[in-house]
C-alpha atoms as a PDB file:
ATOM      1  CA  UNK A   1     -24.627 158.302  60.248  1.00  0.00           C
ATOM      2  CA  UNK A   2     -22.930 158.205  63.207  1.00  0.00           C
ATOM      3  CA  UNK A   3     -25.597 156.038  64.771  1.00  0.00           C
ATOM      4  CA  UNK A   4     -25.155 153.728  62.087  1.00  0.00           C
ATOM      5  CA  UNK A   5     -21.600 153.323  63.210  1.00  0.00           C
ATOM      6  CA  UNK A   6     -22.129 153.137  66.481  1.00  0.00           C
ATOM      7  CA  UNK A   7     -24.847 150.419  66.483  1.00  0.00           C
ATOM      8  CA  UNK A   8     -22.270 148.098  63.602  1.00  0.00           C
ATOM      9  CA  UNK A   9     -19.589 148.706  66.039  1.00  0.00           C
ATOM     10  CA  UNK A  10     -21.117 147.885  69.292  1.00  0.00           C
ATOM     11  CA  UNK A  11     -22.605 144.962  67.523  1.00  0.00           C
ATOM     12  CA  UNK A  12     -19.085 144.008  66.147  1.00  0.00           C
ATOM     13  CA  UNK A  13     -17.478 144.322  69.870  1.00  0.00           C
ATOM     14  CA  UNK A  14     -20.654 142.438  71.554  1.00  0.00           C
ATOM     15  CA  UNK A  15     -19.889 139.501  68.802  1.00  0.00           C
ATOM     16  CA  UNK A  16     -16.121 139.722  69.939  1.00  0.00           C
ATOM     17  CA  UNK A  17     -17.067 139.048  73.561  1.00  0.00           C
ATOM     18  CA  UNK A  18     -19.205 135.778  72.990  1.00  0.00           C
ATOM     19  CA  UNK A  19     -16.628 134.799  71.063  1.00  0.00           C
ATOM     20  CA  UNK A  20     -13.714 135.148  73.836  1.00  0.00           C
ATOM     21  CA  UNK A  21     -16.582 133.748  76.219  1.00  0.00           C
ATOM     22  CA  UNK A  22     -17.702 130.477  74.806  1.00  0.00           C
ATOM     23  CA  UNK A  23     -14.098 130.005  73.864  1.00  0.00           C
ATOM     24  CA  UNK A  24     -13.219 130.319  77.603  1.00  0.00           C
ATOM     25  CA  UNK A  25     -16.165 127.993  78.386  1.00  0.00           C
ATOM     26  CA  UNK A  26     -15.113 125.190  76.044  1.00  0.00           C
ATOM     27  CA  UNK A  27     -13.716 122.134  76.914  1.00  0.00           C
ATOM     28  CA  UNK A  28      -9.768 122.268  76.628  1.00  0.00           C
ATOM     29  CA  UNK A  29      -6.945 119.713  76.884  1.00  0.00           C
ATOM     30  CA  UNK A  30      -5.148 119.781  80.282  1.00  0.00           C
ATOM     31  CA  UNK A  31      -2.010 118.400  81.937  1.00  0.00           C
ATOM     32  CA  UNK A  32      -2.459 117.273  85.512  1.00  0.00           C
ATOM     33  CA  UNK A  33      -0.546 115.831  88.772  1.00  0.00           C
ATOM     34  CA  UNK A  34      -3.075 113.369  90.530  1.00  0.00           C
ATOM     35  CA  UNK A  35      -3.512 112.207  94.573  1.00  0.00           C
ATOM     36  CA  UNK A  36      -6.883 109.865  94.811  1.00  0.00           C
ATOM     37  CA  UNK A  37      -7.730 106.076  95.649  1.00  0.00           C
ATOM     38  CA  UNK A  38      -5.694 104.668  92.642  1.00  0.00           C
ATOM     39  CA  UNK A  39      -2.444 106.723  93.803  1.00  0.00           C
ATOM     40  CA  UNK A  40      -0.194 109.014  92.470  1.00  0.00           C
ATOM     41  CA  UNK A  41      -0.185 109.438  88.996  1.00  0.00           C
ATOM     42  CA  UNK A  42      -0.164 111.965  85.825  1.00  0.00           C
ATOM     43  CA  UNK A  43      -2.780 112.605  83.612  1.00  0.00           C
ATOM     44  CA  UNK A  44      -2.937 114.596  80.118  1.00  0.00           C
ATOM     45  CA  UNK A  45      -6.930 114.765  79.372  1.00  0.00           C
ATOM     46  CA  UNK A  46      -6.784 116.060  75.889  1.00  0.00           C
ATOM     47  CA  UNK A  47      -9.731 117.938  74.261  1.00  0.00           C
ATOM     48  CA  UNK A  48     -11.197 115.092  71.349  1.00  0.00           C
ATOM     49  CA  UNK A  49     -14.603 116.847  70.676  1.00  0.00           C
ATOM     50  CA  UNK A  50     -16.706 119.350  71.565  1.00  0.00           C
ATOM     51  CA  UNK A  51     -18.270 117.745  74.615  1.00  0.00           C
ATOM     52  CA  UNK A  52     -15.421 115.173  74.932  1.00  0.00           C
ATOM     53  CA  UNK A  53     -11.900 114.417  76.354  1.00  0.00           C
ATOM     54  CA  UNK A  54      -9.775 111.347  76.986  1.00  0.00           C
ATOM     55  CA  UNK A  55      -8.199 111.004  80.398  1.00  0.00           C
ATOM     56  CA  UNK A  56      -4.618 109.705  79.393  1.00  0.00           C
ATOM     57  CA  UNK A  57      -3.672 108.592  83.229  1.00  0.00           C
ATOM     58  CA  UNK A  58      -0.260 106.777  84.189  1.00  0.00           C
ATOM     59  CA  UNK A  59       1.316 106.543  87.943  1.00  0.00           C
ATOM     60  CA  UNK A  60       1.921 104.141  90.763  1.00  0.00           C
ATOM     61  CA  UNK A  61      -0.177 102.895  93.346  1.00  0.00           C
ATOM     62  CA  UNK A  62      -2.350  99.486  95.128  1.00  0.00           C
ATOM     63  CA  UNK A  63      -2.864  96.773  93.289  1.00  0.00           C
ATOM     64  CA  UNK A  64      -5.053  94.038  92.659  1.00  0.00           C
ATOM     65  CA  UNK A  65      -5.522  89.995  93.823  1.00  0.00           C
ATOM     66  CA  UNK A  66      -8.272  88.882  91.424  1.00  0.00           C
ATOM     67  CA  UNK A  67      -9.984  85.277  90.613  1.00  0.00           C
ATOM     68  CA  UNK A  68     -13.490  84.756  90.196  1.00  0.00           C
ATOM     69  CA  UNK A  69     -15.584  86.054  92.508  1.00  0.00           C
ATOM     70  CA  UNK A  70     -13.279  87.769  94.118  1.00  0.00           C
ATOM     71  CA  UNK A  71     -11.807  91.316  93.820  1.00  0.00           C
ATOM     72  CA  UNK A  72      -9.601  92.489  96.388  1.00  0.00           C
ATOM     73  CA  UNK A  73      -8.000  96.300  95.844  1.00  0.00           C
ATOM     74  CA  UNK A  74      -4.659  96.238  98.425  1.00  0.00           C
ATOM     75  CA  UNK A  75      -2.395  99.520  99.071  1.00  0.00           C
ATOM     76  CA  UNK A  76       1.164  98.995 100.801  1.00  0.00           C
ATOM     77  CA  UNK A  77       3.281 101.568  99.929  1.00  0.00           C
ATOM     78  CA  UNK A  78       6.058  98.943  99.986  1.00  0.00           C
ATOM     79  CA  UNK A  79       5.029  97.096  97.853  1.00  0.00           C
ATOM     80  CA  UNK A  80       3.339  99.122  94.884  1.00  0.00           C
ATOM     81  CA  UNK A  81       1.919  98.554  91.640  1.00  0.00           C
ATOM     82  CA  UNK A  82       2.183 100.575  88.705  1.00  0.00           C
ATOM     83  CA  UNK A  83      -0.638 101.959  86.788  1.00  0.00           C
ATOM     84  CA  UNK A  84      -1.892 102.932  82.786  1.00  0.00           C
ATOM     85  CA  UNK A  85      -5.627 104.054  82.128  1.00  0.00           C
ATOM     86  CA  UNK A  86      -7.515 105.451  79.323  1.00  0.00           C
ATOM     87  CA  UNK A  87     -10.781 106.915  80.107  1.00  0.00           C
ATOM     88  CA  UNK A  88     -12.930 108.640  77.042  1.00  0.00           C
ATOM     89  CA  UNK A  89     -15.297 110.774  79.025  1.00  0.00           C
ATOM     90  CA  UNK A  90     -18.703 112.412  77.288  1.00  0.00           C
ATOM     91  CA  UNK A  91     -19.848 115.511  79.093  1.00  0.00           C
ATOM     92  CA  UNK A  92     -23.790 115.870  78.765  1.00  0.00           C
ATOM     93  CA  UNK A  93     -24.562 119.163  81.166  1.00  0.00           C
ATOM     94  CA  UNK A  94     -21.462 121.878  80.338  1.00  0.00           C
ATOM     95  CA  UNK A  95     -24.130 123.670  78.434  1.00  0.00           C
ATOM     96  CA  UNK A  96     -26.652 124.110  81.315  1.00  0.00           C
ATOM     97  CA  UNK A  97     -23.817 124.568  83.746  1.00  0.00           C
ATOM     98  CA  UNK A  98     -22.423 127.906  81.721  1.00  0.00           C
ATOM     99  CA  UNK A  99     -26.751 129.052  81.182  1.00  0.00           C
ATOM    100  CA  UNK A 100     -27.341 129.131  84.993  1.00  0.00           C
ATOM    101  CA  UNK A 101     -23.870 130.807  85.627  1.00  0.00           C
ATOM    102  CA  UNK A 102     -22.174 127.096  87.247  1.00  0.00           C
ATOM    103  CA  UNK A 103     -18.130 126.780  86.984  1.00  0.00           C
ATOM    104  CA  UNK A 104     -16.818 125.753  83.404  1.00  0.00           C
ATOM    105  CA  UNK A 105     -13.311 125.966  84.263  1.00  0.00           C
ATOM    106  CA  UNK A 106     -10.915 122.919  84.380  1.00  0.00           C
ATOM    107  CA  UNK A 107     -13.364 121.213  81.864  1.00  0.00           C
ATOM    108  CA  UNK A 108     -16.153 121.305  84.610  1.00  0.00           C
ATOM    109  CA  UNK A 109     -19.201 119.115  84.336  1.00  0.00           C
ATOM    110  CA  UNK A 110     -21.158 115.867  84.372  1.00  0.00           C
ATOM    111  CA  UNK A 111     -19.958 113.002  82.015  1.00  0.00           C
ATOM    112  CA  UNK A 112     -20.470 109.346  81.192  1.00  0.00           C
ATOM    113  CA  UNK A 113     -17.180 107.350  80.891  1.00  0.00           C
ATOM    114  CA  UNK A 114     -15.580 104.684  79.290  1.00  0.00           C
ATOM    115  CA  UNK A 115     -12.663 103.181  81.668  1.00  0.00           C
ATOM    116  CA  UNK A 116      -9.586 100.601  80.257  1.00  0.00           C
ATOM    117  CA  UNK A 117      -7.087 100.063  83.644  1.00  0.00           C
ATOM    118  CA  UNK A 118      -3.920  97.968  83.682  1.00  0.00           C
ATOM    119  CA  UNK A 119      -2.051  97.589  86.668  1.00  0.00           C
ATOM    120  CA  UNK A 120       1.221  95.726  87.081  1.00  0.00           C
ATOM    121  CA  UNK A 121       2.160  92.919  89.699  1.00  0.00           C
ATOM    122  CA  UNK A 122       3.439  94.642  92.961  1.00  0.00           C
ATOM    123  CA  UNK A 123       7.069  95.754  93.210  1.00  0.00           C
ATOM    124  CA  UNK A 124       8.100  93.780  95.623  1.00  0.00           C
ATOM    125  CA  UNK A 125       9.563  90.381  95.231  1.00  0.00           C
ATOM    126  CA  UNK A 126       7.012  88.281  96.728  1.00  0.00           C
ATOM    127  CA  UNK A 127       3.643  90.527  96.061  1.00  0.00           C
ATOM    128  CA  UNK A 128       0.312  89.226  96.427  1.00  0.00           C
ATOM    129  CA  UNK A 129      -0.854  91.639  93.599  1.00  0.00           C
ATOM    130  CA  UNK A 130      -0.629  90.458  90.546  1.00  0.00           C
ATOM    131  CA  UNK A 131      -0.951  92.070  86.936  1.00  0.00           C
ATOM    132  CA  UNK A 132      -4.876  92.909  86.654  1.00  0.00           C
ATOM    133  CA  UNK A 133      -7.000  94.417  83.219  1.00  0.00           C
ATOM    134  CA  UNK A 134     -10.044  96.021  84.422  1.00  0.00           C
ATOM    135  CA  UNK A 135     -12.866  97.575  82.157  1.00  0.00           C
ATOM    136  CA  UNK A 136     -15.878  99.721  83.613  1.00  0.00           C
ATOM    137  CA  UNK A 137     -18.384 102.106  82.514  1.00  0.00           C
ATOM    138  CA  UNK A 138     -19.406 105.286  84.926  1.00  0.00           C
ATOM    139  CA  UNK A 139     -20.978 108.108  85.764  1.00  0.00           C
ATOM    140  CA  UNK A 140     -18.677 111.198  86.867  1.00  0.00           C
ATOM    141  CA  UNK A 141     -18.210 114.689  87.990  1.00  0.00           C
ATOM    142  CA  UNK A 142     -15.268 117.243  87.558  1.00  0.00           C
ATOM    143  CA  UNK A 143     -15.131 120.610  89.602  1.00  0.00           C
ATOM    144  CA  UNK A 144     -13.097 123.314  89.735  1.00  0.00           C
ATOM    145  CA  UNK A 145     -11.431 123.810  93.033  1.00  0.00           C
ATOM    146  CA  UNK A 146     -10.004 127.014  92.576  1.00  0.00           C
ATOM    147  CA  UNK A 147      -7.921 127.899  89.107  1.00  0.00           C
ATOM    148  CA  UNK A 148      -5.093 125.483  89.572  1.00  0.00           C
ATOM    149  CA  UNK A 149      -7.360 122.233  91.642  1.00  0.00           C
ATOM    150  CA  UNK A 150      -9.712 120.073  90.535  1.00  0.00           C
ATOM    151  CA  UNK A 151     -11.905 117.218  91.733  1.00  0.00           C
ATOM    152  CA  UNK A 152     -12.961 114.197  90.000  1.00  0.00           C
ATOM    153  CA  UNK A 153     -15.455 111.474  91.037  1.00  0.00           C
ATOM    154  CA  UNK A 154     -17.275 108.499  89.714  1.00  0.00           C
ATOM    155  CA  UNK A 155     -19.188 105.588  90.157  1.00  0.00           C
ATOM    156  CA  UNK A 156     -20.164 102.725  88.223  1.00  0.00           C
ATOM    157  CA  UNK A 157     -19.761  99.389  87.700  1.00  0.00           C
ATOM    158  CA  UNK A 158     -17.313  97.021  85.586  1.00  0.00           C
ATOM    159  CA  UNK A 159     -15.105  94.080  85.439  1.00  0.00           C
ATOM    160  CA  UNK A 160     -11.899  93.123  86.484  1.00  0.00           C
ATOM    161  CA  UNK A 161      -9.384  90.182  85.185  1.00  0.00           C
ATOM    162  CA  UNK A 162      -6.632  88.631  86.223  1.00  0.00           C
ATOM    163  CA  UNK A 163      -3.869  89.531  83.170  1.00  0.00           C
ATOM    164  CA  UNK A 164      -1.150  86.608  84.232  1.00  0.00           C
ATOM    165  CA  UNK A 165      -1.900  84.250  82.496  1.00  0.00           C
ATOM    166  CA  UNK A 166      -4.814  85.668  79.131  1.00  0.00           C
ATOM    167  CA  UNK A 167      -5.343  81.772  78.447  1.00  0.00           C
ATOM    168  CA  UNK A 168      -6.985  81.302  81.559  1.00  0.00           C
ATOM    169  CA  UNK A 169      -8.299  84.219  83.189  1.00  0.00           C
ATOM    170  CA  UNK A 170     -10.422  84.375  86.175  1.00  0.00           C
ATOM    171  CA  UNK A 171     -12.491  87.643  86.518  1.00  0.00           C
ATOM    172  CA  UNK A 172     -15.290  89.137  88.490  1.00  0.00           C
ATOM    173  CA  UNK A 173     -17.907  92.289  88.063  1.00  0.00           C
ATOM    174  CA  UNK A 174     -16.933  94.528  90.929  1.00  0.00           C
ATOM    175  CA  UNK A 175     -18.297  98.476  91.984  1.00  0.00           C
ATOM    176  CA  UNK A 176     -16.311 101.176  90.465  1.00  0.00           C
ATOM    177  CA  UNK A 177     -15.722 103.917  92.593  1.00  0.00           C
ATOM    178  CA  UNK A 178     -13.171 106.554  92.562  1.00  0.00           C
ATOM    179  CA  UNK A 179     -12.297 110.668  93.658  1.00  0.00           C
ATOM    180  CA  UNK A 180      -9.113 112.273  93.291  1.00  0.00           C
ATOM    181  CA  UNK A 181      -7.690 115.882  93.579  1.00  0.00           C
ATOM    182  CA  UNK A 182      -5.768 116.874  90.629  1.00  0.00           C
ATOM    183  CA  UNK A 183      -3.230 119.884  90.984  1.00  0.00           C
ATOM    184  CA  UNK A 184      -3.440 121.633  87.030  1.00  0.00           C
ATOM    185  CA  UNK A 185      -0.580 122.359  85.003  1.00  0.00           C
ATOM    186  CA  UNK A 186      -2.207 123.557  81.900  1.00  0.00           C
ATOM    187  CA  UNK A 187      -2.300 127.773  81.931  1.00  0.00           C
ATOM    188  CA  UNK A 188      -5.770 128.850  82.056  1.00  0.00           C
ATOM    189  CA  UNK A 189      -6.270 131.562  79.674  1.00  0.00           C
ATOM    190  CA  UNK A 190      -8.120 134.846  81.149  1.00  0.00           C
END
């Protein structure tokens, strides 16, 4: 008899534990304070699905000079643009990553994604930037850097309008690349 207890509660506590583990393995929504190539910026990357989030990102930065055939990506911190992305990401790998014993934290993996940018004309009075809708897909990686940093990357490909004038836009495909270090708000659960 008392085997027979011992085995259902051993079982009942080893069920307990995957539980707590795949919950702390799961993709989760998280607030974060961002330093990259588009700026300085805030992002809330809210949990959508089980293998993916939406990067809600909104800050101030370089700007863009657009027409066709051109694409020209200026920073001058006196005269800055602001900035308002939306980036559904689809994580493929989180899976394999928690099998072989990878990082999971800080929603950790490889992911195809989706990006919509708008940035505004440039601050200053007479800017060269000018307000600019750009659209690419990519592929990306987030890391853990610790409990509190992460790192984002990606690279892809897209294009990029001028937004002044909708009626007559100029626009060209250009290479998307970005990285940025994000500093985590969100409390990570032990």
């Amino acid at each position: 008899m008392r085997k027979c207890i011992f085995t259902i509660v051993l079982l009942r506590a080893s069920l307990f534990v995957f539980a707590q583990h795949s919950d702390i393995n799961s993709l989760r929504s998280l607030a974060k304070l961002d330093l990259g190539l588009q700026g300085i910026g805030f992002t809330f990357e809210p949990r959508v699905g089980k293998n993916t989030t939406i990067d809600l990102s909104a800050g101030i930065g370089g700007g863009y000079n657009i027409s066709t055939n051109d694409f020209t990506y200026e920073v001058d911190i006196t005269n800055p643009a602001l900035y308002f992305a939306i980036t559904p990401k689809f994580f493929y790998n989180r899976q394999k990553r928690i099998a072989k014993g990878d990082a999971a934290l800080l929603n950790a993996g490889n992911y195809i994604g989706l990006r919509l940018k708008y940035t505004t004309k440039g601050l200053a009075e007479s800017s060269e930037i000018y307000d600019a809708l750009l659209m690419n897909i990519h592929w990306g990686l987030q890391r853990p850097l610790g409990k509190k940093w992460s790192f984002m990357t990606h690279i892809g490909g897209g294009y990029a309008m001028d937004a002044t004038d909708l009626n007559h836009v100029a626009g060209t495909f250009y290479p998307a690349l970005e990285f940025r270090f994000s500093y985590v708000f969100t409390k990570i659960k032990s």
